[in-house]
N, C-alpha and C. Protein backbone atom coordinates (compact mmCIF):
# COMPACT_ATOMS: atom_id res chain seq x y z
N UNK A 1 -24.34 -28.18 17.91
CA UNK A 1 -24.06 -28.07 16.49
C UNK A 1 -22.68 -27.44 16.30
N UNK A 2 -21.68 -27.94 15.36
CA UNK A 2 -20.78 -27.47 14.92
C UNK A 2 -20.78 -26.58 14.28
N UNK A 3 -20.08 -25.73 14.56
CA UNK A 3 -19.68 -24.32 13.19
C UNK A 3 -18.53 -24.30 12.49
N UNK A 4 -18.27 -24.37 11.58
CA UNK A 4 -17.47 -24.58 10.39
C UNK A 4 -17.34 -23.81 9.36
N UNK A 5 -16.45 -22.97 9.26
CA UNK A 5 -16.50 -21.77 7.79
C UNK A 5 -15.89 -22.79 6.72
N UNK A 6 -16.13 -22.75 5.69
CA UNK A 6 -15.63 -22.97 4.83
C UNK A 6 -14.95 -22.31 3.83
N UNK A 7 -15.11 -21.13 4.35
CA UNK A 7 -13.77 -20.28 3.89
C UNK A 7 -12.56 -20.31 3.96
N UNK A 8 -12.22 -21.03 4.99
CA UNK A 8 -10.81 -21.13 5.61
C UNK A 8 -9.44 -22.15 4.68
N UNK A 9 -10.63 -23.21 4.34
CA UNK A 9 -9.31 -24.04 2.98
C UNK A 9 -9.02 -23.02 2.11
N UNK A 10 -10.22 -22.24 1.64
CA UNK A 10 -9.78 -21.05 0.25
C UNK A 10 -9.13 -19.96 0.86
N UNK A 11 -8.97 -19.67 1.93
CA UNK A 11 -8.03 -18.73 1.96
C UNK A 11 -6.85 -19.16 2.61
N UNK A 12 -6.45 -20.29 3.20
CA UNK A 12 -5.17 -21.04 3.21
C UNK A 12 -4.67 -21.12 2.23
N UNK A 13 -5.36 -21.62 1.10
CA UNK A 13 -5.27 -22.17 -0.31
C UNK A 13 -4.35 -20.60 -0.65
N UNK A 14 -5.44 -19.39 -0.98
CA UNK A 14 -4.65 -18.42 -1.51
C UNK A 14 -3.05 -17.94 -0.84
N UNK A 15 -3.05 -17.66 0.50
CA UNK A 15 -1.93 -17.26 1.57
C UNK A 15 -1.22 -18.51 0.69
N UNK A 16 -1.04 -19.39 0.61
CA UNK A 16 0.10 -20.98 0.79
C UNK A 16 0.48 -19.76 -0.81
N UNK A 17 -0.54 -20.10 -1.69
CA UNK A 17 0.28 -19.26 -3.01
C UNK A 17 0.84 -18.26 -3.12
N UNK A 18 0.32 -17.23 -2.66
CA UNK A 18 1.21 -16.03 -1.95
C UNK A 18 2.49 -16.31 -1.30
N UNK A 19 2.68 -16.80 -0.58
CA UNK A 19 4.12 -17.68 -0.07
C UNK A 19 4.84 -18.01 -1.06
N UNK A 20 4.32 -18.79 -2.00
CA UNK A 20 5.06 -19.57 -3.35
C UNK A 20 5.69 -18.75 -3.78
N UNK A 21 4.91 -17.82 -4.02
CA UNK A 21 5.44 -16.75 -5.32
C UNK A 21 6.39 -15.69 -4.74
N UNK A 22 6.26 -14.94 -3.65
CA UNK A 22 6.99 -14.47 -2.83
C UNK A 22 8.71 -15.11 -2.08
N UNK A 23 8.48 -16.29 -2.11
CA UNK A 23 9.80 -16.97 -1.86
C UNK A 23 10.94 -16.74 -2.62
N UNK A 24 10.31 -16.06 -3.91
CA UNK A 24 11.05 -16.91 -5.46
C UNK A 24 12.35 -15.85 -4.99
N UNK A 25 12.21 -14.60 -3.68
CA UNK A 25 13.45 -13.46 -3.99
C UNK A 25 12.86 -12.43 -3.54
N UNK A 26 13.56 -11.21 -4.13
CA UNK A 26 13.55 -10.13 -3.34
C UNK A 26 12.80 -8.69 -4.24
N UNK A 27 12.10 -8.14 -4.20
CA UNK A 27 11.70 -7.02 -5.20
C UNK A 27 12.27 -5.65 -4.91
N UNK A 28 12.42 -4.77 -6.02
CA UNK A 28 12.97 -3.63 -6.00
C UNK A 28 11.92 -2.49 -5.44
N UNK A 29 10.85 -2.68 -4.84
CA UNK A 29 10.05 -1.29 -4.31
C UNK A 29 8.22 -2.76 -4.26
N UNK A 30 7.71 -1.79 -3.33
CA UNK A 30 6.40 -2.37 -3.05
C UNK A 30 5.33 -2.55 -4.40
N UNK A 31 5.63 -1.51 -5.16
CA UNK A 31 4.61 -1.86 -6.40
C UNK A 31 5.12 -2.92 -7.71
N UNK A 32 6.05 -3.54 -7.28
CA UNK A 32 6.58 -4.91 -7.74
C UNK A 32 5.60 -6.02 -6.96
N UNK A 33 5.88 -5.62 -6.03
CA UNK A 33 5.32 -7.04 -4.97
C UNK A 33 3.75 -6.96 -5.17
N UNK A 34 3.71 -5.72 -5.02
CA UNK A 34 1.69 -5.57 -5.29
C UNK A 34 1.49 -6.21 -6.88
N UNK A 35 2.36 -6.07 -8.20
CA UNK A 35 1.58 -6.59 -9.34
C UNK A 35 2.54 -8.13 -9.84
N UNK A 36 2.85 -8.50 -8.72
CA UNK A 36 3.36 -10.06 -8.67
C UNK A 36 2.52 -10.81 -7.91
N UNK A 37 1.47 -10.23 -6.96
CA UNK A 37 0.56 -10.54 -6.08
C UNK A 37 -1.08 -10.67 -6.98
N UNK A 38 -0.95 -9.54 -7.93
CA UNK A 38 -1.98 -9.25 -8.83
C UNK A 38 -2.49 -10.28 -9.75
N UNK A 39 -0.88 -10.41 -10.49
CA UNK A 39 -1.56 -11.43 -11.36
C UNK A 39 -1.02 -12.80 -10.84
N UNK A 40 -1.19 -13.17 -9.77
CA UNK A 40 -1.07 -14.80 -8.87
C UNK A 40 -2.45 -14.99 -8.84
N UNK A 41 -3.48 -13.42 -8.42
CA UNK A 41 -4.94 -13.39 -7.74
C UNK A 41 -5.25 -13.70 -9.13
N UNK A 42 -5.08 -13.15 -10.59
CA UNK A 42 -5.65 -13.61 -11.94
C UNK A 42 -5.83 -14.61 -12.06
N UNK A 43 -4.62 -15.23 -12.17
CA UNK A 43 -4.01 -17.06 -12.52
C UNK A 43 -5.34 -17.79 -11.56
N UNK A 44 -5.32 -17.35 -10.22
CA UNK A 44 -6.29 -18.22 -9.62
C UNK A 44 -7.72 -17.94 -9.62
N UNK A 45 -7.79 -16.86 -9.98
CA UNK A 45 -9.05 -17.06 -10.63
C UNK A 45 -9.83 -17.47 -11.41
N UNK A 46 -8.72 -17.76 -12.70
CA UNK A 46 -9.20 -18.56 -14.07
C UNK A 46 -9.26 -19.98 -13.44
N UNK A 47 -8.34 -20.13 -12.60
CA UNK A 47 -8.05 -21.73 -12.46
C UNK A 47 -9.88 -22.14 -11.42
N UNK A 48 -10.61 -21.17 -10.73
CA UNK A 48 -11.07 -21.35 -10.10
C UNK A 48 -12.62 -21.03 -10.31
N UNK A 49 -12.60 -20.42 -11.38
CA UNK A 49 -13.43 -19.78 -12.00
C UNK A 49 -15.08 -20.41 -11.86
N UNK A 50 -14.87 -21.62 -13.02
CA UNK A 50 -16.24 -22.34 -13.00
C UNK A 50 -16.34 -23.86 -11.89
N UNK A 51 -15.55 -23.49 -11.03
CA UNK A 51 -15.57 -24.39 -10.19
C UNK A 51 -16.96 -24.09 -9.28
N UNK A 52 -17.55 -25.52 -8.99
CA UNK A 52 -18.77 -25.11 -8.29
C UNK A 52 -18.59 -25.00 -6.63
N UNK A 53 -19.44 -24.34 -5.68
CA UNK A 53 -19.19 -24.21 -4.51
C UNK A 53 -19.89 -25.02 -3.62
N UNK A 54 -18.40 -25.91 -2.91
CA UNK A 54 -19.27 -27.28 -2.57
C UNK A 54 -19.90 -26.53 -0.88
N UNK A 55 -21.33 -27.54 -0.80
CA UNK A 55 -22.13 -26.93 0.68
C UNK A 55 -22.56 -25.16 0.51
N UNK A 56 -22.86 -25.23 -0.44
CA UNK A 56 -23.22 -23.68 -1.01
C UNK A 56 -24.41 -23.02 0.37
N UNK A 57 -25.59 -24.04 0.14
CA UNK A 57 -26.92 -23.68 1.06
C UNK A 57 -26.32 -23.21 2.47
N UNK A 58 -25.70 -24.37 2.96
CA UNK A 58 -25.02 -24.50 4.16
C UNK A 58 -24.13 -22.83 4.43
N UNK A 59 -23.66 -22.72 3.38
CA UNK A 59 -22.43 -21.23 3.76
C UNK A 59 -23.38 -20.41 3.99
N UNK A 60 -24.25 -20.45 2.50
CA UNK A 60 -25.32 -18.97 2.69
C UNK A 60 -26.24 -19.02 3.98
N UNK A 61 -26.59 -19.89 4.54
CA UNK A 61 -27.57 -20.14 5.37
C UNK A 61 -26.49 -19.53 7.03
N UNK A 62 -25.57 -19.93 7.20
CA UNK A 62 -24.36 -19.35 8.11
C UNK A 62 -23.94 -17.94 7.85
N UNK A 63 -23.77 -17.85 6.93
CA UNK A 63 -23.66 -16.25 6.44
C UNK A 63 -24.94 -15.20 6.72
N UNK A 64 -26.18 -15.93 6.26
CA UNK A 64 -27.16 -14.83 6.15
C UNK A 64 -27.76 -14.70 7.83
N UNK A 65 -26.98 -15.38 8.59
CA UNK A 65 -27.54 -15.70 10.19
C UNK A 65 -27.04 -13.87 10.83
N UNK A 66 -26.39 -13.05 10.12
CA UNK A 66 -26.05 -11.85 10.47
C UNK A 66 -26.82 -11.08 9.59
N UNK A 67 -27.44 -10.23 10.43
CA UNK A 67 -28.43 -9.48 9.76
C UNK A 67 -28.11 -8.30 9.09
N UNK A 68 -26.67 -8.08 8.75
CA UNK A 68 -26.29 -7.09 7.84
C UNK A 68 -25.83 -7.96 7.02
N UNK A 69 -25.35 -9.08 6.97
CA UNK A 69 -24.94 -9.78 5.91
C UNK A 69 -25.88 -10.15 4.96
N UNK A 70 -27.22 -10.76 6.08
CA UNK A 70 -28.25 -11.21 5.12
C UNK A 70 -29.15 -10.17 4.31
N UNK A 71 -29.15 -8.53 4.40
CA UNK A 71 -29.07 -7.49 3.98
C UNK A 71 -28.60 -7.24 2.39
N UNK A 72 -27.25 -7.61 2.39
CA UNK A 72 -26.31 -7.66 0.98
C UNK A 72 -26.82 -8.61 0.33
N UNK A 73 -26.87 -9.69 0.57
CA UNK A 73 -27.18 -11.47 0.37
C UNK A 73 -28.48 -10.93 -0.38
N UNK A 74 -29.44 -10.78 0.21
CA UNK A 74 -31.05 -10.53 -0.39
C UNK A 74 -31.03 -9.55 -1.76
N UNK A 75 -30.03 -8.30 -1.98
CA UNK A 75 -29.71 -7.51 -2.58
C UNK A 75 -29.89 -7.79 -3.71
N UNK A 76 -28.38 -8.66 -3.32
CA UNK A 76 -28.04 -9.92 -4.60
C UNK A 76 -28.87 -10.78 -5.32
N UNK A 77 -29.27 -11.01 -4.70
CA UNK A 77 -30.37 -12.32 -4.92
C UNK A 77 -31.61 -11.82 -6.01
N UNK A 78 -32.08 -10.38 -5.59
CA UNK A 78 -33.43 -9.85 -5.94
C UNK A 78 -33.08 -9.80 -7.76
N UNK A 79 -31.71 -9.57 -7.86
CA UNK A 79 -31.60 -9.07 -9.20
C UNK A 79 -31.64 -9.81 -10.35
């Protein structure tokens, strides 16, 4: 059986934008770069928001295979 995260396009996805925005030049001190980083993470969140999560069962079912993960997971779930 193959193992496959599917995390990995969405966080390519985010890093590639991070790149984008970071290219544009140079900032005057680190807490520039931290709230140019901030609201990139906003923007993509709205954009990403009600998007549904494709192979959902499949992730959770890979995820909850660690028994501290599946711990949090159940947490969640109960509420």
């Amino acid at each position: 059986m193959r193992k496959v995260m599917y995390t990995t396009n969405a966080i390519e996805s985010v890093n590639s934008s991070f790149r984008k925005v970071t290219k544009r030049g140079s900032f005057p001190n680190e807490t520039a770069l931290f709230k140019l980083l901030y609201l990139r993470v906003t923007e993509l969140y709205k954009k990403w928001k009600d998007r549904p999560i494709s192979n959902w069962a499949m992730v959770r079912n890979q995820i909850a295979m660690n028994p501290e993960m599946q711990a949090r997971i159940t947490k969640y779930e109960n509420i």
